[in-house]
Structure formats: C-alpha cells, structure tokens
PDB file of N, CA and C in Angstrom:
ATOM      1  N   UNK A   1      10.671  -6.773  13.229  1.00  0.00           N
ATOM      2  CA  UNK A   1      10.021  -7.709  12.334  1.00  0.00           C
ATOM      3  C   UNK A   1      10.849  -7.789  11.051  1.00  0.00           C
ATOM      4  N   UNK A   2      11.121  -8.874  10.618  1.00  0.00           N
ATOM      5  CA  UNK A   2      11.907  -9.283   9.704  1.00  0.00           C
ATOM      6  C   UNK A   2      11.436  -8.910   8.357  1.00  0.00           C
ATOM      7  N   UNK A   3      11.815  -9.336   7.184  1.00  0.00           N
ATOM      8  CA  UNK A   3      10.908  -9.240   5.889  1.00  0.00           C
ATOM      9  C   UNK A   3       9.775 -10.699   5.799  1.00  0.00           C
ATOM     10  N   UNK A   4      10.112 -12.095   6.471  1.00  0.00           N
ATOM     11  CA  UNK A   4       9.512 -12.408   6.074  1.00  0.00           C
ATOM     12  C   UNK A   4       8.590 -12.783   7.425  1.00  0.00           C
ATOM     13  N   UNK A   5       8.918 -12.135   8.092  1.00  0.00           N
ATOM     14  CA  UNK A   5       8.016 -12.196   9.367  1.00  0.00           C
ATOM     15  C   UNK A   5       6.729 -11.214   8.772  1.00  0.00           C
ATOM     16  N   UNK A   6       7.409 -10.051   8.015  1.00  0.00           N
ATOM     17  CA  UNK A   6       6.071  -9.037   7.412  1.00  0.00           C
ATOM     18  C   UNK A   6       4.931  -9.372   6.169  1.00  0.00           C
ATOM     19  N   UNK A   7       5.849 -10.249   5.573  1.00  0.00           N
ATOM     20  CA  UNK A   7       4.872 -11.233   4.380  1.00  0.00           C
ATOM     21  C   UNK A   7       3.623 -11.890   5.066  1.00  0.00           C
ATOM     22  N   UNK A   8       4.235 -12.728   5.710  1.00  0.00           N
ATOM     23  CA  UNK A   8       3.562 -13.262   7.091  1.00  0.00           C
ATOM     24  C   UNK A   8       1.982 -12.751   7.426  1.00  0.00           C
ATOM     25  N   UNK A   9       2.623 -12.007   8.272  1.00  0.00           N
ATOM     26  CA  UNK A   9       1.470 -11.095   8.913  1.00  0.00           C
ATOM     27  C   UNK A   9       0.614 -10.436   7.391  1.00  0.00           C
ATOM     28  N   UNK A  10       1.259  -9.654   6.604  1.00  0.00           N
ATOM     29  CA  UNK A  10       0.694  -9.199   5.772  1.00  0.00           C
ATOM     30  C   UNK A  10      -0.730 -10.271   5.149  1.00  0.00           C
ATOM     31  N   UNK A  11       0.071 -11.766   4.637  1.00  0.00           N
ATOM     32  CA  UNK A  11      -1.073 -12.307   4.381  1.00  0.00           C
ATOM     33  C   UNK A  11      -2.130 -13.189   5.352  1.00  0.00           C
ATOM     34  N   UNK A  12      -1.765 -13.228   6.493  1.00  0.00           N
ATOM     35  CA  UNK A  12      -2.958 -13.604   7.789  1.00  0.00           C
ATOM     36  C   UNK A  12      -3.609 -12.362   7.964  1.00  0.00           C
ATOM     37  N   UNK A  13      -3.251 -11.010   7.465  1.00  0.00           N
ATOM     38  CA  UNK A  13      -4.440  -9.843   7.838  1.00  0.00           C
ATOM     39  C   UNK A  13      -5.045 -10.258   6.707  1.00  0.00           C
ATOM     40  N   UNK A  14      -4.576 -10.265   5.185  1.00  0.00           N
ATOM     41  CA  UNK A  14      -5.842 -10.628   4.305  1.00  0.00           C
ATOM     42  C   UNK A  14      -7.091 -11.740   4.292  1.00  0.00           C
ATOM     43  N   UNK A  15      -6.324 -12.619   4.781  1.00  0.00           N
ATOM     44  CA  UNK A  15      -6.654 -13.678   5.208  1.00  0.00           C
ATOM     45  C   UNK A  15      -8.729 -13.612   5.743  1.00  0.00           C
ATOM     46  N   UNK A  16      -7.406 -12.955   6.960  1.00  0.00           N
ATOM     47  CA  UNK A  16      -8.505 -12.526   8.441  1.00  0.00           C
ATOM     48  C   UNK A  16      -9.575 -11.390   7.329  1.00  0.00           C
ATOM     49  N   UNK A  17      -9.774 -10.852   7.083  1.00  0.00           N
ATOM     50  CA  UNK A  17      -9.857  -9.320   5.961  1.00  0.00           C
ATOM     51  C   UNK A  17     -11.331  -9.873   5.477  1.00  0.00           C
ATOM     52  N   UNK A  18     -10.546 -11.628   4.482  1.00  0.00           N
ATOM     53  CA  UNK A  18     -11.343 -11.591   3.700  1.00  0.00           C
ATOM     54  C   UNK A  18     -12.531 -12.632   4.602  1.00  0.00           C
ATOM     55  N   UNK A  19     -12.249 -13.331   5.492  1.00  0.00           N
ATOM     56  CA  UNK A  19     -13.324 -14.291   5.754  1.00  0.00           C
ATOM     57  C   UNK A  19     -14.512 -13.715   5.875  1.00  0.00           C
ATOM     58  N   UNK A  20     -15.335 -14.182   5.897  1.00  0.00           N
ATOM     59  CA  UNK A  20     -16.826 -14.024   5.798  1.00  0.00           C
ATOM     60  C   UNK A  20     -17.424 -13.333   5.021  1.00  0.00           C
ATOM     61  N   UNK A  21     -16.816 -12.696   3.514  1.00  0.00           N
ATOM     62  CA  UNK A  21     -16.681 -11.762   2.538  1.00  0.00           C
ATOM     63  C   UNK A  21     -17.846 -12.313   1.212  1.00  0.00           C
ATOM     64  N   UNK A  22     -18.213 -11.791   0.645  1.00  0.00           N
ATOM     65  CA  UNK A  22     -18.300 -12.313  -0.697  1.00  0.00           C
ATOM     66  C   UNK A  22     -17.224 -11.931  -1.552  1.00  0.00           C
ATOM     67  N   UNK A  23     -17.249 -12.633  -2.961  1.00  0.00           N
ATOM     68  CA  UNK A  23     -16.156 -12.264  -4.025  1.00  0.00           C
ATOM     69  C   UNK A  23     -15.873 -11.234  -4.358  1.00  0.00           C
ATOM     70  N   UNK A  24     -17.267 -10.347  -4.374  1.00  0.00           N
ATOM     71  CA  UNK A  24     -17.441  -8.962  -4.756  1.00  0.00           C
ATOM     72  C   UNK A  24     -16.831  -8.109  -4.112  1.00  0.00           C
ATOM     73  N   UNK A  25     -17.162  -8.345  -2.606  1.00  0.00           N
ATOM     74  CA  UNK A  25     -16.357  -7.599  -1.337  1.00  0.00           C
ATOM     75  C   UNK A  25     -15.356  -8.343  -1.318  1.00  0.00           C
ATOM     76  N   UNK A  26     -14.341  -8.887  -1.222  1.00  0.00           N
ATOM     77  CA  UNK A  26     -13.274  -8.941  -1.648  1.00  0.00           C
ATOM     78  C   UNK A  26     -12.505  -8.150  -2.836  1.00  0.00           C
ATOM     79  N   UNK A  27     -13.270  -8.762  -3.877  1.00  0.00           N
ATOM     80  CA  UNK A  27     -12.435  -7.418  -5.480  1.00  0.00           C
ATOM     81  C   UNK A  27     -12.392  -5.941  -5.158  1.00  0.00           C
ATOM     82  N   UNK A  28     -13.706  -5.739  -4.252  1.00  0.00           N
ATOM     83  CA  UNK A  28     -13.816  -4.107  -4.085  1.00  0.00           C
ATOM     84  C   UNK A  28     -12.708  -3.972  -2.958  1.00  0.00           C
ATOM     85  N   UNK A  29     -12.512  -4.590  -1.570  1.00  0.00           N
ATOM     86  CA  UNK A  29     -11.204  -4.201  -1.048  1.00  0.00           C
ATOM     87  C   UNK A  29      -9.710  -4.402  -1.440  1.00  0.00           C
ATOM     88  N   UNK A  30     -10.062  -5.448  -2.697  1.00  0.00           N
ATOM     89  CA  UNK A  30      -8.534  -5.270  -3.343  1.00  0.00           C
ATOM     90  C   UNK A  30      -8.065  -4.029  -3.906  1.00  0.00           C
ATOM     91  N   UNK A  31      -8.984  -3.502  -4.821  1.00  0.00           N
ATOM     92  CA  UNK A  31      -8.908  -2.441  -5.631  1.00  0.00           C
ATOM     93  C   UNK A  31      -8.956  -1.363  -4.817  1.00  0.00           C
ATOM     94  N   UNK A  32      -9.682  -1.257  -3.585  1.00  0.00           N
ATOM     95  CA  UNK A  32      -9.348   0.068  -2.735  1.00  0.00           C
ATOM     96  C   UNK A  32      -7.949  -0.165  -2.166  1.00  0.00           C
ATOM     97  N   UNK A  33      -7.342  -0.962  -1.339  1.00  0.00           N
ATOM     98  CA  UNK A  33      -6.160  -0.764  -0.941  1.00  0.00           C
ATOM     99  C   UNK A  33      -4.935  -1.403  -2.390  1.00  0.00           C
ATOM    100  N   UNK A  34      -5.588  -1.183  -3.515  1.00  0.00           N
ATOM    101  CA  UNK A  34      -4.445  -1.151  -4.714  1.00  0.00           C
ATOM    102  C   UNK A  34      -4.295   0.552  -4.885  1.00  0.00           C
ATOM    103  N   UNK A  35      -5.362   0.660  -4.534  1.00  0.00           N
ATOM    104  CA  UNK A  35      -5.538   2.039  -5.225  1.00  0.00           C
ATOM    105  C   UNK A  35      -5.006   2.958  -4.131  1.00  0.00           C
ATOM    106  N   UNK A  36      -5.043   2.601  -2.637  1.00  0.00           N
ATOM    107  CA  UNK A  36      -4.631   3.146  -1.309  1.00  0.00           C
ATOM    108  C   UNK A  36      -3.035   3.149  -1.538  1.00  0.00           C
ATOM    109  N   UNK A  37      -2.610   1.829  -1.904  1.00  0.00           N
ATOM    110  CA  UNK A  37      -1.342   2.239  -2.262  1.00  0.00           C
ATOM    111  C   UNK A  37      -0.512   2.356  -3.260  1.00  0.00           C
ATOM    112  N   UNK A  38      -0.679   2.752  -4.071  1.00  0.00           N
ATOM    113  CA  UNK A  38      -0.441   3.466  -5.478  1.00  0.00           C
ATOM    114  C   UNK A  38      -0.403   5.265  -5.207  1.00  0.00           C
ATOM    115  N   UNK A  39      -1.975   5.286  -4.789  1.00  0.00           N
ATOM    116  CA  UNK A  39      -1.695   6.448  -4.282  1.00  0.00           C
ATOM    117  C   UNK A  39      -0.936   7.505  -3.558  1.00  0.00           C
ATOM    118  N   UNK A  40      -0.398   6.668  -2.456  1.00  0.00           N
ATOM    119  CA  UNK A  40       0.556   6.695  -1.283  1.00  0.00           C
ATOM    120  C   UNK A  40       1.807   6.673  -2.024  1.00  0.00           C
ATOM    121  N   UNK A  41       2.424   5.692  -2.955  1.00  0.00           N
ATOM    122  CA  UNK A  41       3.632   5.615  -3.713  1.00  0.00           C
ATOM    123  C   UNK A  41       4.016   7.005  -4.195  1.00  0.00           C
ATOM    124  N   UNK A  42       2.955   7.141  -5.027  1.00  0.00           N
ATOM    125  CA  UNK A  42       2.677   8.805  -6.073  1.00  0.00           C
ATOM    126  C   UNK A  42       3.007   9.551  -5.022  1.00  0.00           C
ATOM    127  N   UNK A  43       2.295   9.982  -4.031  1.00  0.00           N
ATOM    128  CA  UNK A  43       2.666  10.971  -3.099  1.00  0.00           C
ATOM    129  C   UNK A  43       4.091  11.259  -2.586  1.00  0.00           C
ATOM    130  N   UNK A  44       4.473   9.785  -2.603  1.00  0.00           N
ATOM    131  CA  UNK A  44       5.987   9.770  -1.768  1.00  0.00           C
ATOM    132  C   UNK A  44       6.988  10.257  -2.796  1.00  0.00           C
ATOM    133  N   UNK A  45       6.815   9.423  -4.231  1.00  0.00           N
ATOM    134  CA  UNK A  45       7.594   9.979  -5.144  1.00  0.00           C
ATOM    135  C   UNK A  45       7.872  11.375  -5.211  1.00  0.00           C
ATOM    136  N   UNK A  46       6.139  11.618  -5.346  1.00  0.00           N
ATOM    137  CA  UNK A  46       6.374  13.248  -5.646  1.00  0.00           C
ATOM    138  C   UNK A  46       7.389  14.332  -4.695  1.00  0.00           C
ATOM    139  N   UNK A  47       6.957  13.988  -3.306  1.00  0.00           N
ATOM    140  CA  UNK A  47       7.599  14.604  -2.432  1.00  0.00           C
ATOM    141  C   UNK A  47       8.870  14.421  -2.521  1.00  0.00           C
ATOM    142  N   UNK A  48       9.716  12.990  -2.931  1.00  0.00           N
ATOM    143  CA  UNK A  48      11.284  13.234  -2.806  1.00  0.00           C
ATOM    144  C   UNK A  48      11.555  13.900  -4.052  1.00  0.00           C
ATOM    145  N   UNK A  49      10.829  13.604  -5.313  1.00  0.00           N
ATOM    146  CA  UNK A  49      11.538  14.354  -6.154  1.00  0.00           C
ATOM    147  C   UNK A  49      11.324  15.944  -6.186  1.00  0.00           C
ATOM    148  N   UNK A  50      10.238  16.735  -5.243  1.00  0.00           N
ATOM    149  CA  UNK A  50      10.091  17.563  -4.977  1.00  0.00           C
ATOM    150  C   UNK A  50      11.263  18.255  -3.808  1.00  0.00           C
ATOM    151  N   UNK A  51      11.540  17.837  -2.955  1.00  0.00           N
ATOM    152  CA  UNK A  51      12.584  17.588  -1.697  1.00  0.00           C
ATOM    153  C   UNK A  51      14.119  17.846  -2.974  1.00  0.00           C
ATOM    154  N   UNK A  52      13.853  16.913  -3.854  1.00  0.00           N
ATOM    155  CA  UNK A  52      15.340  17.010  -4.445  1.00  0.00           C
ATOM    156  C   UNK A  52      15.572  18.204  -5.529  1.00  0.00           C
ATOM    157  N   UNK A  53      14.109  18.788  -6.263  1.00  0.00           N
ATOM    158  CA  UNK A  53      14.313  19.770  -7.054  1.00  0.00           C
ATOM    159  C   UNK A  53      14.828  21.442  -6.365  1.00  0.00           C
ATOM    160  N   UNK A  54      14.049  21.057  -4.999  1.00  0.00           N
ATOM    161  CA  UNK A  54      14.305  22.108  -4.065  1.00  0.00           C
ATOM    162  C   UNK A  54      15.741  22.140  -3.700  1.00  0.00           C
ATOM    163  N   UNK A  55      16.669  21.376  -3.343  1.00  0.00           N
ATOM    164  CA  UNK A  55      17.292  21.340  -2.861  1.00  0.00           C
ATOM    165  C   UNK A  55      18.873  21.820  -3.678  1.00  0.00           C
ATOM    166  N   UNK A  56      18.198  21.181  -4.926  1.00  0.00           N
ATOM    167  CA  UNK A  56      19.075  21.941  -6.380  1.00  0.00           C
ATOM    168  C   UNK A  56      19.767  23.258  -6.138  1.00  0.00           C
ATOM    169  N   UNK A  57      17.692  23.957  -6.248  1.00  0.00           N
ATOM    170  CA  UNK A  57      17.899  25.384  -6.963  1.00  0.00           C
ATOM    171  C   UNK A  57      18.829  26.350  -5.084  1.00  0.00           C
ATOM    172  N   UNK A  58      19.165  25.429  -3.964  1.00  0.00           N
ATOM    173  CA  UNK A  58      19.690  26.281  -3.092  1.00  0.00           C
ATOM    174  C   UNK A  58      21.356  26.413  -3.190  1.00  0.00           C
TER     175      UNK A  58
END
C-alpha cells in the first residue's frame, strides 16, 4: 500500500467510523484516538531514545 493508497483508506475508515454518530460521539472518538496516538508516539520515542542511551554507556 502506497502513501496515498493509506490516506485513502485512512479517511473511508473515518468516514465509515463516523456514520450514524452524533457530534458528541464523534469529538469523543477524535480525542480518544488523538490521545491513542500521541500516546503511542511518546512510547516509541521513549524507547529509541532509551535503546540509544543504552547503547552509549556499552
């Protein structure tokens, strides 16, 4: 899958996600998967720069 083959899909799942939603349920699943991945970012960061401090002190 390409990059914009993944845009794509990315916004036909929201799409699909949001139909039959109210506004409310919508804002609340924005903010959970903002927050799903933010979270996920933090984690990853942490781990390479963790991976790289380790790798220093050998």
């Amino acid at each position: 899958m390409n990059s914009c083959e993944f845009v794509t899909f990315i916004s036909v799942l929201a799409s699909s996600i949001a139909k039959n939603k109210t506004q409310d349920q919508i804002n609340l699943l924005a903010v959970f998967f903002s927050q799903l991945g933010d979270t996920l970012a933090t984690i990853s960061t942490y781990e390479g720069i963790k991976d790289e401090s380790e790798k220093e002190c050998m």
